[in-house]
C-alpha atoms as a PDB file:
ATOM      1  CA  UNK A   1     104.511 117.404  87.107  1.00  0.00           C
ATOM      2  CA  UNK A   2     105.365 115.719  90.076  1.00  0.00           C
ATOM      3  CA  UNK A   3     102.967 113.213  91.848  1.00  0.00           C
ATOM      4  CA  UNK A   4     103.561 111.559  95.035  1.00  0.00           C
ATOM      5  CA  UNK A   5     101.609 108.471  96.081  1.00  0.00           C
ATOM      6  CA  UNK A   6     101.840 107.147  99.289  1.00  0.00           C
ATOM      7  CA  UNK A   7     101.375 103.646 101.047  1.00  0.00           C
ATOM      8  CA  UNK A   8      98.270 102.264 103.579  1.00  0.00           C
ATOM      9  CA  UNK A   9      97.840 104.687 106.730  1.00  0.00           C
ATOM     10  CA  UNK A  10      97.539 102.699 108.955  1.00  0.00           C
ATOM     11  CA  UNK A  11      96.099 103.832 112.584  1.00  0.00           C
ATOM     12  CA  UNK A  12      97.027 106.787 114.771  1.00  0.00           C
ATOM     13  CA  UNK A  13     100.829 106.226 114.350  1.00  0.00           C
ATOM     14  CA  UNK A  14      99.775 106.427 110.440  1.00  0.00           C
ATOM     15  CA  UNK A  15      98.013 109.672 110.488  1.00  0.00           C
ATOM     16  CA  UNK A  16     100.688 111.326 112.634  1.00  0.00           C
ATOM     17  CA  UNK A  17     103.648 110.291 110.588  1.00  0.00           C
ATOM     18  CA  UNK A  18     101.701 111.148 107.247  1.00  0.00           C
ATOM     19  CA  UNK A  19     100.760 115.019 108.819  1.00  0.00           C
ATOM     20  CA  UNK A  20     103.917 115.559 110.166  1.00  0.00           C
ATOM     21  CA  UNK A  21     106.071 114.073 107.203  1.00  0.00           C
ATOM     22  CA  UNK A  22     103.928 114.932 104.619  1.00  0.00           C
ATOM     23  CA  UNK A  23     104.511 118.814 104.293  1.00  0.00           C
ATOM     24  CA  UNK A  24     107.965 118.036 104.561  1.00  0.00           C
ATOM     25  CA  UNK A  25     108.375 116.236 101.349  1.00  0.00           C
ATOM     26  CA  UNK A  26     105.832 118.513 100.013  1.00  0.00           C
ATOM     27  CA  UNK A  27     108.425 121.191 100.457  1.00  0.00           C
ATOM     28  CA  UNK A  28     111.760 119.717  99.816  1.00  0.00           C
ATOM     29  CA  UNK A  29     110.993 117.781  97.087  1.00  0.00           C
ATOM     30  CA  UNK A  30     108.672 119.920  94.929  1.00  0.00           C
ATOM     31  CA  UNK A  31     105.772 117.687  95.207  1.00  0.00           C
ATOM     32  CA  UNK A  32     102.444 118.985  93.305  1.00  0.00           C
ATOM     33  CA  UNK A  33      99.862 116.439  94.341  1.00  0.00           C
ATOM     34  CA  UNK A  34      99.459 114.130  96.747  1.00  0.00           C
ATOM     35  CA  UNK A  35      97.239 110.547  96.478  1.00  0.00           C
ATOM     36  CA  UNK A  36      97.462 108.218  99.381  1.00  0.00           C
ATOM     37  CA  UNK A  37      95.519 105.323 100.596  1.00  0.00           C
ATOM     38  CA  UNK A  38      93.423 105.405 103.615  1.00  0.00           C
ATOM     39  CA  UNK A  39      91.724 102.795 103.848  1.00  0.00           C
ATOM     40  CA  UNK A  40      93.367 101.519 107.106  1.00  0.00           C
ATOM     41  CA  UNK A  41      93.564 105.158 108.492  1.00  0.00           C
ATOM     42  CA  UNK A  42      91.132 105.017 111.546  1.00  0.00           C
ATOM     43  CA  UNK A  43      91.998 102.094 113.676  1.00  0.00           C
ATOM     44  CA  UNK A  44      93.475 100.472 111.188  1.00  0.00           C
ATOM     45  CA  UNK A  45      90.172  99.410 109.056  1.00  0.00           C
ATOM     46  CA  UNK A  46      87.867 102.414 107.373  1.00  0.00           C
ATOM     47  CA  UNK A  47      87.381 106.002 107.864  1.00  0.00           C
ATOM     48  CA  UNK A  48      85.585 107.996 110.154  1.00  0.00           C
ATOM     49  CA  UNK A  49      85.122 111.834 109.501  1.00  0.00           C
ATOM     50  CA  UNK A  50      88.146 112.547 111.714  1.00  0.00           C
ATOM     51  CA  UNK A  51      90.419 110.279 110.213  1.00  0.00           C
ATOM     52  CA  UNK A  52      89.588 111.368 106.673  1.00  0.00           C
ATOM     53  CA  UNK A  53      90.037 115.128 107.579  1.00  0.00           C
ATOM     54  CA  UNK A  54      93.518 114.596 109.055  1.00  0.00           C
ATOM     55  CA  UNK A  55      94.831 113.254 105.800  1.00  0.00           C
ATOM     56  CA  UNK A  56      93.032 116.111 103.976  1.00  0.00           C
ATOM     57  CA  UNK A  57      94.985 118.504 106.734  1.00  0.00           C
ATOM     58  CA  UNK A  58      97.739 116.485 106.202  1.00  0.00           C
ATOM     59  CA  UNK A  59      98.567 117.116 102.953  1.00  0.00           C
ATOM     60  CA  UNK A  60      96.396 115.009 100.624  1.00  0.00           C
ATOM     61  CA  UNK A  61      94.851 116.079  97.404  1.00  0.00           C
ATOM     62  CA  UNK A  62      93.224 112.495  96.593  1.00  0.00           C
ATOM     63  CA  UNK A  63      92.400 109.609  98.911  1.00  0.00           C
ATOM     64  CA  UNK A  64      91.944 105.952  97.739  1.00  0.00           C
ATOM     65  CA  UNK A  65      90.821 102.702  99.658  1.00  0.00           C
ATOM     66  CA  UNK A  66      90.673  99.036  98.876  1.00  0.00           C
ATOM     67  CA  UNK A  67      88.297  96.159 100.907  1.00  0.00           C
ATOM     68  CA  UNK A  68      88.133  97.775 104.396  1.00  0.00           C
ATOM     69  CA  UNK A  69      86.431 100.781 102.848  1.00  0.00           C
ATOM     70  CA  UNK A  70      83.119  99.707 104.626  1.00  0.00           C
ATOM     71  CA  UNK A  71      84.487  98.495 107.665  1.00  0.00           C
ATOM     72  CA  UNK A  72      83.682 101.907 109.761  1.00  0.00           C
ATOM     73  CA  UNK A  73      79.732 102.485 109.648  1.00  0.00           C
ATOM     74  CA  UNK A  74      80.532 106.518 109.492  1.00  0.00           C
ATOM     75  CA  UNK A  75      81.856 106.206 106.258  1.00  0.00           C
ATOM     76  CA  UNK A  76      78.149 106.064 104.651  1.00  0.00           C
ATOM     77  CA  UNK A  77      77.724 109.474 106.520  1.00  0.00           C
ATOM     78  CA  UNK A  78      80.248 111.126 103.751  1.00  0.00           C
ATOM     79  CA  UNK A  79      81.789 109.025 100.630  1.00  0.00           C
ATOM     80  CA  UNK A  80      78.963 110.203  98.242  1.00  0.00           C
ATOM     81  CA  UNK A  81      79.846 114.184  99.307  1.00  0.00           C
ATOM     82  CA  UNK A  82      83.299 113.512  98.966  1.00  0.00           C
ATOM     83  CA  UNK A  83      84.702 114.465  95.757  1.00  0.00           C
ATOM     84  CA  UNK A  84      88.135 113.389  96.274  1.00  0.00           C
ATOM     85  CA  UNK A  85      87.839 109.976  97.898  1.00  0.00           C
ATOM     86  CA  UNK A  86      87.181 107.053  95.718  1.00  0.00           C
ATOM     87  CA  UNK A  87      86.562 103.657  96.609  1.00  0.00           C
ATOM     88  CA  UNK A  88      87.340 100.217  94.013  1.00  0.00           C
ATOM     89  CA  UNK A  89      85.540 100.692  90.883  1.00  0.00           C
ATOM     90  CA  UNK A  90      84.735  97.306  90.778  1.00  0.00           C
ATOM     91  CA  UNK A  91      81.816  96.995  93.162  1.00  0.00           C
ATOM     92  CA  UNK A  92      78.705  96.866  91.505  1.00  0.00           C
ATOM     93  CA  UNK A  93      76.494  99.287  89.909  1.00  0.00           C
ATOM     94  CA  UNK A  94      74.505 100.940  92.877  1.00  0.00           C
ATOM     95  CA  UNK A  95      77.721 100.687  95.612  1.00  0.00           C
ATOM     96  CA  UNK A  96      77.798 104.082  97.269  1.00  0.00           C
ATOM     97  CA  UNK A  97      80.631 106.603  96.370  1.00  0.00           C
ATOM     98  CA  UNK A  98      82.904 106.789  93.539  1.00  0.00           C
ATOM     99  CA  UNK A  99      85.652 104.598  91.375  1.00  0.00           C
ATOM    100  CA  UNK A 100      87.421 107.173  90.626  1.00  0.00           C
ATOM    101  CA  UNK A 101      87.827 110.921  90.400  1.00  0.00           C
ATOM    102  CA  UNK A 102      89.226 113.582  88.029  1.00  0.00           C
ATOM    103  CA  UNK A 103      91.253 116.228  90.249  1.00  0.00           C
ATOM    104  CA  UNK A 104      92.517 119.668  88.621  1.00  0.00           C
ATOM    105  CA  UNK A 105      96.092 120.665  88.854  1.00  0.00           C
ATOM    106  CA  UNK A 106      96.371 124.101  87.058  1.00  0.00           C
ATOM    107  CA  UNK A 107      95.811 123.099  83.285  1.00  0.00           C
ATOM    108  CA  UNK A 108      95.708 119.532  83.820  1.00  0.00           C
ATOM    109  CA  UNK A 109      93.197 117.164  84.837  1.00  0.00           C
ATOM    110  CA  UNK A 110      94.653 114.166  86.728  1.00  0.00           C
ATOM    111  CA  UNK A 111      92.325 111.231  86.628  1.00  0.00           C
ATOM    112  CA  UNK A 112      92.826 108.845  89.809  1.00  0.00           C
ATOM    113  CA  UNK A 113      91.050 104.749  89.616  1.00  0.00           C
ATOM    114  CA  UNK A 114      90.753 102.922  92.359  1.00  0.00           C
ATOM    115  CA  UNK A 115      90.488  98.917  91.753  1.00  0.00           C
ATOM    116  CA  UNK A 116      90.262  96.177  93.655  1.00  0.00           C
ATOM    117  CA  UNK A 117      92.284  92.543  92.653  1.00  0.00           C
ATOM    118  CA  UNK A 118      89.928  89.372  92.827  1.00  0.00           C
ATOM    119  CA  UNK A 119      93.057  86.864  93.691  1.00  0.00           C
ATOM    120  CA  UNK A 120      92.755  86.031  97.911  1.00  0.00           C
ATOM    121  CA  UNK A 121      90.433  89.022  97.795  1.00  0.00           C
ATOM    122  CA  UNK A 122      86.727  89.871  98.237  1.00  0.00           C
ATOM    123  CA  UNK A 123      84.577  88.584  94.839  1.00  0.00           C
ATOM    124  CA  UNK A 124      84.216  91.860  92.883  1.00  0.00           C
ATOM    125  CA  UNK A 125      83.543  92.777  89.427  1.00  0.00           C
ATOM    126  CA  UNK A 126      86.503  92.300  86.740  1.00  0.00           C
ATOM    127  CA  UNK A 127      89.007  94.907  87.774  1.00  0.00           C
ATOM    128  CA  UNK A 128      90.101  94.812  83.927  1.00  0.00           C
ATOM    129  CA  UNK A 129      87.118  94.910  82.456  1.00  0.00           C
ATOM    130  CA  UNK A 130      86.277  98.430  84.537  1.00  0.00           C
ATOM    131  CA  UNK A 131      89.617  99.585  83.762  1.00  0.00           C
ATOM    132  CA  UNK A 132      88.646  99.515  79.999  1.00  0.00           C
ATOM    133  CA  UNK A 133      85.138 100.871  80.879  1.00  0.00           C
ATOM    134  CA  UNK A 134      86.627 103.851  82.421  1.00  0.00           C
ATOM    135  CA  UNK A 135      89.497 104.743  80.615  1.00  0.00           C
ATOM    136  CA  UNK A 136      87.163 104.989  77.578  1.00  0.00           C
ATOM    137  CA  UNK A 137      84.817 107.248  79.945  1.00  0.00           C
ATOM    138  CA  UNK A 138      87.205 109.612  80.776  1.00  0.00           C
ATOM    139  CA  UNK A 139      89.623 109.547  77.639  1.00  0.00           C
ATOM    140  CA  UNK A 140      88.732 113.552  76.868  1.00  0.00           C
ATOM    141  CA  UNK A 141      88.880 115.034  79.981  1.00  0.00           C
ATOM    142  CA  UNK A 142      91.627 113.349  81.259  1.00  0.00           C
ATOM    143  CA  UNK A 143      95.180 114.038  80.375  1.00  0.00           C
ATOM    144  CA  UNK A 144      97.068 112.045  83.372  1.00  0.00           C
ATOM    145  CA  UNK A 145      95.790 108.674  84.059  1.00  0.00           C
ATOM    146  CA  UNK A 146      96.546 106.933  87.980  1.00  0.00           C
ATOM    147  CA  UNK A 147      95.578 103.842  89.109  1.00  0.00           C
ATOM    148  CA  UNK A 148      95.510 102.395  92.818  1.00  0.00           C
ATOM    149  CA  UNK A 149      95.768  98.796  92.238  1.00  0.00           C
ATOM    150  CA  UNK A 150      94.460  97.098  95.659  1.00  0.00           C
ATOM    151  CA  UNK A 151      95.563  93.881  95.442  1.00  0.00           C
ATOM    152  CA  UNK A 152      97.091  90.850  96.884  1.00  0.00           C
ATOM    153  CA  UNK A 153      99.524  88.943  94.531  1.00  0.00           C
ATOM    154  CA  UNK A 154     102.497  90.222  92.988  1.00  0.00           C
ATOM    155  CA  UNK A 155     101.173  88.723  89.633  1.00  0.00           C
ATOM    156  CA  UNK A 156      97.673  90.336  89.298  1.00  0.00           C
ATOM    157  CA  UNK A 157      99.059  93.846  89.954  1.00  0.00           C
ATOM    158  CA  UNK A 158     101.793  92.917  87.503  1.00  0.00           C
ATOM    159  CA  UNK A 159      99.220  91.872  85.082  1.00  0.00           C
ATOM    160  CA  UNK A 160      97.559  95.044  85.599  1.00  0.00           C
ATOM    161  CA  UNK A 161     100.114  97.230  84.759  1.00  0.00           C
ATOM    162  CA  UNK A 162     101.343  95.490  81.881  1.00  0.00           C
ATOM    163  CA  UNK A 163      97.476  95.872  80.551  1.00  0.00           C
ATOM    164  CA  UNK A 164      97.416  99.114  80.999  1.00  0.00           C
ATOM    165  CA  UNK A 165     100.801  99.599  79.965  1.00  0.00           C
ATOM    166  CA  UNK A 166     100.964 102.747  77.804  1.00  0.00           C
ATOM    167  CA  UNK A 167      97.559 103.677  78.932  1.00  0.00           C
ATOM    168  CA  UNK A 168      97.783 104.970  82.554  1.00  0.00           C
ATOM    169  CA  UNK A 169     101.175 106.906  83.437  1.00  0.00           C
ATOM    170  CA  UNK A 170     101.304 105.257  86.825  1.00  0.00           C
ATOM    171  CA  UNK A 171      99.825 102.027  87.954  1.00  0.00           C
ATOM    172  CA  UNK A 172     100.849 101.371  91.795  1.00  0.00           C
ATOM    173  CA  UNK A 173      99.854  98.560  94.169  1.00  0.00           C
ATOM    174  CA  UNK A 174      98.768  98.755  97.810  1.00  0.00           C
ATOM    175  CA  UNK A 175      97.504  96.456  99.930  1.00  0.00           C
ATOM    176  CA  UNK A 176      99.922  94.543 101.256  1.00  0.00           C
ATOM    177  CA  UNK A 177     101.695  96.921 103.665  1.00  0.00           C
ATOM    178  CA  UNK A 178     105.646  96.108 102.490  1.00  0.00           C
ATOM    179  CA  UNK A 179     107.011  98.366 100.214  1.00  0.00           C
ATOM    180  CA  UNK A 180     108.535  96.303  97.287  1.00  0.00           C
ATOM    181  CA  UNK A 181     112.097  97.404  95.956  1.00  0.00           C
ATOM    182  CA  UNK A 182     110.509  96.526  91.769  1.00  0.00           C
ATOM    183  CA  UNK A 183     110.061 100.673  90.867  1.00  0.00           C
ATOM    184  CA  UNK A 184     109.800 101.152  86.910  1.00  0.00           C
ATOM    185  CA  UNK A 185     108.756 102.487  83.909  1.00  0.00           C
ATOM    186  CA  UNK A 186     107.453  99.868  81.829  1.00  0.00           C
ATOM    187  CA  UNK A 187     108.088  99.626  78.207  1.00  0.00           C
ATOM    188  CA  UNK A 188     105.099 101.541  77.211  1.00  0.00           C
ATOM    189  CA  UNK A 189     105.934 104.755  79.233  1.00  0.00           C
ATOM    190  CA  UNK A 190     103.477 103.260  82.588  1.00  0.00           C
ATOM    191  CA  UNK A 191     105.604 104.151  86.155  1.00  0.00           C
ATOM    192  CA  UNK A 192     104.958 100.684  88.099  1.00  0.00           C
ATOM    193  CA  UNK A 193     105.610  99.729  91.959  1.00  0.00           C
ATOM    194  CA  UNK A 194     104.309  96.414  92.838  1.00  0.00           C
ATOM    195  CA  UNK A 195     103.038  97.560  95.985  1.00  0.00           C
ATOM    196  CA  UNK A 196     103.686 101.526  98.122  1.00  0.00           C
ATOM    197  CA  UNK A 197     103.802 100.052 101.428  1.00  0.00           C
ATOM    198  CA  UNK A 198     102.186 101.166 104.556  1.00  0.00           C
ATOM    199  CA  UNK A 199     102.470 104.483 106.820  1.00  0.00           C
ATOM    200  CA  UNK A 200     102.196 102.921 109.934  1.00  0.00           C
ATOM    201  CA  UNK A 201     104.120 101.685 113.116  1.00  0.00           C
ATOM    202  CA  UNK A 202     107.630 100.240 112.482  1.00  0.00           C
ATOM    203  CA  UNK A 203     107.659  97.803 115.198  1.00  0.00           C
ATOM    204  CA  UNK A 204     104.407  95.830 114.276  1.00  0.00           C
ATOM    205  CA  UNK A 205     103.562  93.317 111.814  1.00  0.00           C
ATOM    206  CA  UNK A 206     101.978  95.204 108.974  1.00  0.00           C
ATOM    207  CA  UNK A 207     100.313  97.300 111.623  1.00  0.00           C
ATOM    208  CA  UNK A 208      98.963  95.615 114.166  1.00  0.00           C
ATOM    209  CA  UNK A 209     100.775  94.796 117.717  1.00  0.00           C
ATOM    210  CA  UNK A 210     103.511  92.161 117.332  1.00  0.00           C
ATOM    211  CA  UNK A 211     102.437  90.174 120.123  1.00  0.00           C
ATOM    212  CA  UNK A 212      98.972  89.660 119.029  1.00  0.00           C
ATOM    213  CA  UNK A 213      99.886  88.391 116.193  1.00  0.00           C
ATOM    214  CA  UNK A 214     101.887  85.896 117.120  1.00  0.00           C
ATOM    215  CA  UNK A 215      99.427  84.523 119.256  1.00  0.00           C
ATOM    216  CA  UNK A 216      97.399  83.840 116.409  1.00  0.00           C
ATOM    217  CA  UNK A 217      99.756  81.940 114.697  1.00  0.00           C
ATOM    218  CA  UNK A 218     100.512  80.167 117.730  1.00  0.00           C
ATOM    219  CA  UNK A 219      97.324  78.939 118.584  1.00  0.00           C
ATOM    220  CA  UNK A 220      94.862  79.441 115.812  1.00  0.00           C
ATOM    221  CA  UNK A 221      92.502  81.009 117.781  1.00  0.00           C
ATOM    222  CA  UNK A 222      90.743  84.101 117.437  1.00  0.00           C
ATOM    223  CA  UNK A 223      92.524  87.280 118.335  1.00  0.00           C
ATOM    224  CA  UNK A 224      91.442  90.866 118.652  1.00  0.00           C
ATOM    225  CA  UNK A 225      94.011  92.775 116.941  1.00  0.00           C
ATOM    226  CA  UNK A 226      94.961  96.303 117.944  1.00  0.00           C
ATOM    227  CA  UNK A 227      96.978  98.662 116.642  1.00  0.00           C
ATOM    228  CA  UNK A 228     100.608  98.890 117.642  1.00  0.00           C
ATOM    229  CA  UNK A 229     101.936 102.266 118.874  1.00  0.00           C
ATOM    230  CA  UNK A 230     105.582 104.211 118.581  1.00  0.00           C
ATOM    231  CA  UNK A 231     107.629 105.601 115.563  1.00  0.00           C
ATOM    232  CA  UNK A 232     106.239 104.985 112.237  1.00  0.00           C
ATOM    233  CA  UNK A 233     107.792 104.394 109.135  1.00  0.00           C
ATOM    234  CA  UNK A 234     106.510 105.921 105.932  1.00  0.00           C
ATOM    235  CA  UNK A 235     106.767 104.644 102.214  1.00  0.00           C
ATOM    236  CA  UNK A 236     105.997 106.342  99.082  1.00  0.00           C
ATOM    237  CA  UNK A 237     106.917 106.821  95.537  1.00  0.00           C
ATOM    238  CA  UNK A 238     107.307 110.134  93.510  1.00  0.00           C
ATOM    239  CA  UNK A 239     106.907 110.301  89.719  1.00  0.00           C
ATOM    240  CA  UNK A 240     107.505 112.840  87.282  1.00  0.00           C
ATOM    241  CA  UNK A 241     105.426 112.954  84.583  1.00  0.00           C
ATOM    242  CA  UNK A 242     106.524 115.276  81.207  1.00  0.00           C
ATOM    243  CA  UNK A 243     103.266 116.455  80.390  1.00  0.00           C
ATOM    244  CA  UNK A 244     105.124 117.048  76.280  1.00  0.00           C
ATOM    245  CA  UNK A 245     106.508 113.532  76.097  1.00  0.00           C
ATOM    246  CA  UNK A 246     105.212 109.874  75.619  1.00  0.00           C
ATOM    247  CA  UNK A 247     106.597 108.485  78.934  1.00  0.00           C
ATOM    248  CA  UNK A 248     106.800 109.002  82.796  1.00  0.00           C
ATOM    249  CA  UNK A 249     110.057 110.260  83.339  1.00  0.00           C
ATOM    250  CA  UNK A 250     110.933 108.635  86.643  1.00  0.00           C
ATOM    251  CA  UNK A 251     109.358 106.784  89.630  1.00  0.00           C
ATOM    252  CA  UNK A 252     111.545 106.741  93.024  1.00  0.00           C
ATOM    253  CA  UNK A 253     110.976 104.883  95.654  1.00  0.00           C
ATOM    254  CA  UNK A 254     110.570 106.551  99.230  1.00  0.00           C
ATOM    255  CA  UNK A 255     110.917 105.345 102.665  1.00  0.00           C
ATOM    256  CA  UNK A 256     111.128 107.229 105.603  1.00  0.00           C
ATOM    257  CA  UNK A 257     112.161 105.938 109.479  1.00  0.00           C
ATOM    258  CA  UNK A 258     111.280 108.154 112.150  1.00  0.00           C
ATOM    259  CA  UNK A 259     113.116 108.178 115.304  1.00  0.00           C
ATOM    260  CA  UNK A 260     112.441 106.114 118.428  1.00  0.00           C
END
């Protein structure tokens, strides 16, 4: 089976470079499911309907999120309907939506997590703790195990994936919108990427309008940020997973310029 996860959509340069770019792959390389995170999809913080059904149009079987889940009201409108977006399991007991989903690929069941790392991030529950908690809940019905590791430091989301090691087939970070150049299988068979990287314009910083940006820095006042414009880059990973064997098979890295 072949999986492709994708990096943070990031605004309306996001969403056109993952609809356009996304069938594409699809095609060429033989891809069977699609996850990507969306998090940052409409306006670069939440969802609304419309941004959630271009990614759907676009090509994705699962969507994920992280900490700006909430930051579009409409979102309330919709997560609990939503069978295929999930949210960080970690919230507590009563949060709207789900922590994770179990989507059906012909005779397989593909379970997908969504956590959310406490280091420079919002206070949630133990992401570790609800790992365990949920890989014991779904250990009969699922028979391929991904986790969406929103997080900030390199070390959590390695610490992460080195717990779950053997577990999960694929443990990938987002959050961070830079792709990191660390794909690989760990020693217990887990495919591992520190962090996907973003879908979003190429001549911004993580996003957002260069010059706004630095005018934060410069004067350490507050700035509206907006969301920069143009050609888009888009990162990814594919794994194969060998449904008769112990280990992923591969993880490659993917990332994709478009033209001025």
């Amino acid at each position: 089976m072949r999986i492709m996860l994708v990096g943070d959509v990031v605004g309306r340069a996001g969403r056109r470079a993952f609809r356009t770019i996304t069938p594409r792959l699809r095609s060429e390389r033989g891809i069977d499911v699609v996850i990507v995170n969306g998090e940052n999809s409409a306006g670069g913080k939440g969802f609304t309907r419309k941004a959630l059904d271009e990614l759907y149009t676009g090509g994705a079987d699962v969507v994920t999120s992280g900490n700006h889940v909430w930051d579009k009201k409409d979102v309330f409108e919709f997560i609990d309907d939503e069978p295929f977006l999930v949210r960080p399991a970690n919230y507590p007991e009563g949060t709207p939506g789900k922590g994770y989903c179990i989507f059906p690929f012909k005779a397989a069941n593909i379970a997908v997590l969504n956590l959310s790392g406490r280091s420079f991030m919002p206070p949630l529950d133990c992401p570790f703790q609800k790992a365990d908690d949920i890989l014991a809940e779904i250990a009969a019905r699922a028979d391929i195990v991904v986790v969406d590791f929103h997080a900030e430091t390199t070390s959590e989301k390695l610490a992460m994936a080195y717990y779950l090691d053997g577990r999960a087939d694929v443990v990938v970070g987002t959050h961070t919108h830079v792709q990191t150049a660390d794909e690989q299988i760990l020693p217990g068979g887990t495919a591992y990427i520190t962090d996907l990287g973003m879908v979003g314009p190429r001549a911004s910083i993580l996003g957002v309008r260069t010059d706004l940006v630095i005018q934060k820095f410069r004067t350490g006042m507050p700035v509206r940020f907006e969301m920069a414009e143009g050609a888009a880059e888009y990162a990814a990973v594919i794994v194969d997973i060998e449904r008769d064997g112990d280990r992923t098979a591969a993880i490659e890295r993917v990332l994709l310029r478009e033209e001025d």
